[in-house]
PDB file of N, CA and C in Angstrom:
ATOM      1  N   UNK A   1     152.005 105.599 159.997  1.00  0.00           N
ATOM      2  CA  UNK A   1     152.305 105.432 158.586  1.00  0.00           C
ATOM      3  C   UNK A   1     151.779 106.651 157.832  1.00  0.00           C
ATOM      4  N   UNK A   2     152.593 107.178 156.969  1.00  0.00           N
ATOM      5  CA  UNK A   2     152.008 108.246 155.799  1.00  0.00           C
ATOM      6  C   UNK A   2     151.600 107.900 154.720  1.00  0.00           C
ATOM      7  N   UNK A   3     150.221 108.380 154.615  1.00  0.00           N
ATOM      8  CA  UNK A   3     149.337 107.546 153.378  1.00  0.00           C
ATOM      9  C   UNK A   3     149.469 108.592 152.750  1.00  0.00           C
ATOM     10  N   UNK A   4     149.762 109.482 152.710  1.00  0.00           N
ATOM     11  CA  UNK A   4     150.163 110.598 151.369  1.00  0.00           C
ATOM     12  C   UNK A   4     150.655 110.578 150.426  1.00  0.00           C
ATOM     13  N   UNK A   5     151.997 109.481 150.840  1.00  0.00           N
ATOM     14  CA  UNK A   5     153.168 109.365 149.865  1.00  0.00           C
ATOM     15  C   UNK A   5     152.709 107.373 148.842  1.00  0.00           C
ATOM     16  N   UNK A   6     151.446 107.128 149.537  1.00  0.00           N
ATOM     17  CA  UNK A   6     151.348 105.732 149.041  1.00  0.00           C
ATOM     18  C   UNK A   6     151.150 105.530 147.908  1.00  0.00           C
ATOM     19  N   UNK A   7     150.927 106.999 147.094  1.00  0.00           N
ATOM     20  CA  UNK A   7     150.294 106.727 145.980  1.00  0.00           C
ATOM     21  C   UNK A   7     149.102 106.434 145.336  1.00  0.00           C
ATOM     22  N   UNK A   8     148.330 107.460 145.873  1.00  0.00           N
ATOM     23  CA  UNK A   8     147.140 106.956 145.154  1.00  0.00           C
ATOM     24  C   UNK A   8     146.383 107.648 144.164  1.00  0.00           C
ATOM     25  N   UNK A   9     145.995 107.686 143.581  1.00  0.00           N
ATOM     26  CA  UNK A   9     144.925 108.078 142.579  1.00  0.00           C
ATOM     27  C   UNK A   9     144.876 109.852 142.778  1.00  0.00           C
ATOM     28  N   UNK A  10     145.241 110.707 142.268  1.00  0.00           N
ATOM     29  CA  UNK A  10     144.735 111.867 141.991  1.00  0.00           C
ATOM     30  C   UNK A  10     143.390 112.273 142.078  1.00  0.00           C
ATOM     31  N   UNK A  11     142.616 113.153 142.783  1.00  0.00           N
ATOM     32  CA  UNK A  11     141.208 113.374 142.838  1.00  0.00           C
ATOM     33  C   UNK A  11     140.694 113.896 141.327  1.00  0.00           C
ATOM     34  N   UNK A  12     139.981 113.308 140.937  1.00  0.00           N
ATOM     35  CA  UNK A  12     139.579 114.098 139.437  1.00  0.00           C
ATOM     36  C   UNK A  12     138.839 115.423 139.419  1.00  0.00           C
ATOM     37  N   UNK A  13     138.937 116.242 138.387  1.00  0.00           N
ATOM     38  CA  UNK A  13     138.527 117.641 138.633  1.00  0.00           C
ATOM     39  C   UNK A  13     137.005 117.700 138.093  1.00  0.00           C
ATOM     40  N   UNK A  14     136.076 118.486 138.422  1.00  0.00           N
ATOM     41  CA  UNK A  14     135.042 118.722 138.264  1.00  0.00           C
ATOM     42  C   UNK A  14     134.720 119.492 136.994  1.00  0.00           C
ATOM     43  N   UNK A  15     133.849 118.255 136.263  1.00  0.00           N
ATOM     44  CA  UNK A  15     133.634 118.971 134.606  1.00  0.00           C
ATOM     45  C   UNK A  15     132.889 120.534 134.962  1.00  0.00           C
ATOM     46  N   UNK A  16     133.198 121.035 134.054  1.00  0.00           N
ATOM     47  CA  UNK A  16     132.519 122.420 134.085  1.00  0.00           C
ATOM     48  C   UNK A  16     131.200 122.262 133.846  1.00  0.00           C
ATOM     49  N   UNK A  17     129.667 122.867 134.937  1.00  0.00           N
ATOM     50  CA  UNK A  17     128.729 123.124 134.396  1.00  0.00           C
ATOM     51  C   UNK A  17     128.509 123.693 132.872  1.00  0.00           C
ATOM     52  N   UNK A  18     127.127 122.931 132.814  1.00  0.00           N
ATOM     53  CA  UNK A  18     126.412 123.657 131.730  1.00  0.00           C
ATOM     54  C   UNK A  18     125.420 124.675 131.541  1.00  0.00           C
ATOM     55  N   UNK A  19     125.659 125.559 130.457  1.00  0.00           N
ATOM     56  CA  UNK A  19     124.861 126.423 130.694  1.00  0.00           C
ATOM     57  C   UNK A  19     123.759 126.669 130.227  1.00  0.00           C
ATOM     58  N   UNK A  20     122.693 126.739 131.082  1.00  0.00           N
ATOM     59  CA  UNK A  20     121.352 126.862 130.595  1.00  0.00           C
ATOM     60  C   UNK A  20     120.419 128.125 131.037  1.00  0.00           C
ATOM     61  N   UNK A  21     119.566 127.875 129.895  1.00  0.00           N
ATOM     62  CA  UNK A  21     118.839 129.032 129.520  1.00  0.00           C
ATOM     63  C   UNK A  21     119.747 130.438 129.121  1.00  0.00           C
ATOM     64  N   UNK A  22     118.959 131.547 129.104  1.00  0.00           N
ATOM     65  CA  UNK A  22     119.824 132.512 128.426  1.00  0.00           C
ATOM     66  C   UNK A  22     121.121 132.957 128.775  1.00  0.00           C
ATOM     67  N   UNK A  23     121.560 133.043 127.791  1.00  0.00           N
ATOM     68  CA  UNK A  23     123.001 133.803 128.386  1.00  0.00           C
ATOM     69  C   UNK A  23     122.872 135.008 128.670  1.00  0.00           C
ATOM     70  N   UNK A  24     123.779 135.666 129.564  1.00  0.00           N
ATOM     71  CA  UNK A  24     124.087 137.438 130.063  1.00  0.00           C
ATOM     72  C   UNK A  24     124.410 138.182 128.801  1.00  0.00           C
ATOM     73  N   UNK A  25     123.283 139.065 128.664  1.00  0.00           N
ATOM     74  CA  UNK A  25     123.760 139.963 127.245  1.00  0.00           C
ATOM     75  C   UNK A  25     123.005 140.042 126.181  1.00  0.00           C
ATOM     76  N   UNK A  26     122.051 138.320 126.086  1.00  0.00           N
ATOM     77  CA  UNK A  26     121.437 138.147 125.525  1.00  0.00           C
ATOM     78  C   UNK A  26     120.190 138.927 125.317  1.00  0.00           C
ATOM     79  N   UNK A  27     119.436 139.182 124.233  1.00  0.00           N
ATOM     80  CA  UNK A  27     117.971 139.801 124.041  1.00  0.00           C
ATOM     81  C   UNK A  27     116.861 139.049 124.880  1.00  0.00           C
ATOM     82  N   UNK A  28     116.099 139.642 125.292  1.00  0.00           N
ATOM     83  CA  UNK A  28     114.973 139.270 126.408  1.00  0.00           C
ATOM     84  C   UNK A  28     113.985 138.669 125.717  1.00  0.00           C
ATOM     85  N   UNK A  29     113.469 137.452 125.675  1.00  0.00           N
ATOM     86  CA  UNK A  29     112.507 137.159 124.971  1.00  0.00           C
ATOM     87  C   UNK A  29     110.793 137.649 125.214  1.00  0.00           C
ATOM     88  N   UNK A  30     109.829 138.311 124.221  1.00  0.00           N
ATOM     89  CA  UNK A  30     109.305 138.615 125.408  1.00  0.00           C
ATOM     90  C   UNK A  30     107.621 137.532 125.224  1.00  0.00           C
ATOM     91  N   UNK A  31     106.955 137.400 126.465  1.00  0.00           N
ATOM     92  CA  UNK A  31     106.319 136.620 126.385  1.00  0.00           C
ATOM     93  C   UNK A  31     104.899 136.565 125.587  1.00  0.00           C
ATOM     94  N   UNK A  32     104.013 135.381 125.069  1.00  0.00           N
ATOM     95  CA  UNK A  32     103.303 135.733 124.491  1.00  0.00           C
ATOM     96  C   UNK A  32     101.818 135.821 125.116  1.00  0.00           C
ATOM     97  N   UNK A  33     100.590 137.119 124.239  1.00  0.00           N
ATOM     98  CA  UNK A  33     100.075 138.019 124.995  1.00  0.00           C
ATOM     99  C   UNK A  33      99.096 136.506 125.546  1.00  0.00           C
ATOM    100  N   UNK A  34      98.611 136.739 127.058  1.00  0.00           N
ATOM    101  CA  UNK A  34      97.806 135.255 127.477  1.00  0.00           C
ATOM    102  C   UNK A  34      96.392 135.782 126.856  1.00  0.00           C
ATOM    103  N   UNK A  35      95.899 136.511 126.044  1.00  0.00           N
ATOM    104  CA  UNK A  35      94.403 136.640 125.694  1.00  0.00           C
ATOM    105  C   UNK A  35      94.336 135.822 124.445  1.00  0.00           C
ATOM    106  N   UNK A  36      95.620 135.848 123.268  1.00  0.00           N
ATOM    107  CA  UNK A  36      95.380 135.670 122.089  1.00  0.00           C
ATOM    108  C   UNK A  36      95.744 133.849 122.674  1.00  0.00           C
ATOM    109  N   UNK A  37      96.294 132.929 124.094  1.00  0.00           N
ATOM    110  CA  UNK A  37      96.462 132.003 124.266  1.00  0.00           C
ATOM    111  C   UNK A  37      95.250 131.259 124.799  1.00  0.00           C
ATOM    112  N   UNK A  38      94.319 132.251 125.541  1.00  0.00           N
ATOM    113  CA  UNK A  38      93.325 132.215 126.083  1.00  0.00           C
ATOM    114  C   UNK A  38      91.948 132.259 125.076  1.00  0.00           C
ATOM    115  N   UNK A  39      91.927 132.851 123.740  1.00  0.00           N
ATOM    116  CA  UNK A  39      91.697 132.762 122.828  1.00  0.00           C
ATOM    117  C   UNK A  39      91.563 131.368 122.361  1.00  0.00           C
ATOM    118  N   UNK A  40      92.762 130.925 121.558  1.00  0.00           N
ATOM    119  CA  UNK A  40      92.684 129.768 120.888  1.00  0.00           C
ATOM    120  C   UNK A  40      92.144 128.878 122.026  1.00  0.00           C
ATOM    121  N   UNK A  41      92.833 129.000 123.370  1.00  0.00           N
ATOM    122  CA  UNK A  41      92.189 127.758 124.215  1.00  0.00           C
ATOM    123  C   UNK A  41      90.767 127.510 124.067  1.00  0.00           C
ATOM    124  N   UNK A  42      89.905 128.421 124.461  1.00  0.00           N
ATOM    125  CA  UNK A  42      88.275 128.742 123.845  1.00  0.00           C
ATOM    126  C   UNK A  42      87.739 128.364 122.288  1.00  0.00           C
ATOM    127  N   UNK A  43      88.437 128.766 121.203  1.00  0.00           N
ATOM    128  CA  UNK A  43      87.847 128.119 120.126  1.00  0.00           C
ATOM    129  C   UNK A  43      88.189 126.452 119.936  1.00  0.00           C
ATOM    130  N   UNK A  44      89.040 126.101 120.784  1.00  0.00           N
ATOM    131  CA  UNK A  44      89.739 124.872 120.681  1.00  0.00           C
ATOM    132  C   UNK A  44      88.446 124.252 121.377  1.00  0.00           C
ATOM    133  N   UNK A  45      87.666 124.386 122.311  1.00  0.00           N
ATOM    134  CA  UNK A  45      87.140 123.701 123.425  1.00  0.00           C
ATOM    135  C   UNK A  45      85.915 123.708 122.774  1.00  0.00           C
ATOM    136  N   UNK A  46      85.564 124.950 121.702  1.00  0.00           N
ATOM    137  CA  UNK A  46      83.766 124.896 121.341  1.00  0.00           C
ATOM    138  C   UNK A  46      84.072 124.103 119.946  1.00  0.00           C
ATOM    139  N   UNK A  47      85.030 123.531 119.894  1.00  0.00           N
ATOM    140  CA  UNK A  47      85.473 123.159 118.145  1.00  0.00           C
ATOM    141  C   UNK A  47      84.540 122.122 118.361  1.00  0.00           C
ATOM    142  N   UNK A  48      83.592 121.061 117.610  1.00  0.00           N
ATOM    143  CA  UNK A  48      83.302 119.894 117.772  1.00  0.00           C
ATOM    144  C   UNK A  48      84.067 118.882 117.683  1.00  0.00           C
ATOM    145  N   UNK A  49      84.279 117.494 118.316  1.00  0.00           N
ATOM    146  CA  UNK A  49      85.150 116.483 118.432  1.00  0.00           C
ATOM    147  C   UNK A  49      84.539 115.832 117.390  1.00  0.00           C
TER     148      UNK A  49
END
């Protein structure tokens, strides 16, 4: 028997990914300096609770 012709359901097509994080072309973000993060972490820790 040919199940080709039986009719069935069309395979559905695959939504297009999404795109994440930067796009190609885009400006480079650049990161921030770890002393001035390393910084606040330290006054944060001697702050009194």
């Amino acid at each position: 028997m040919d199940y080709s012709k039986s009719g069935g359901s069309p395979s559905a097509k695959p939504a297009p990914k999404a795109k994440r994080g930067a796009q190609k072309g885009a400006p480079k973000t650049k990161a921030p300096d770890k002393s001035a993060l390393l910084a606040r972490m330290k006054a944060a820790a001697q702050k009194p609770s």
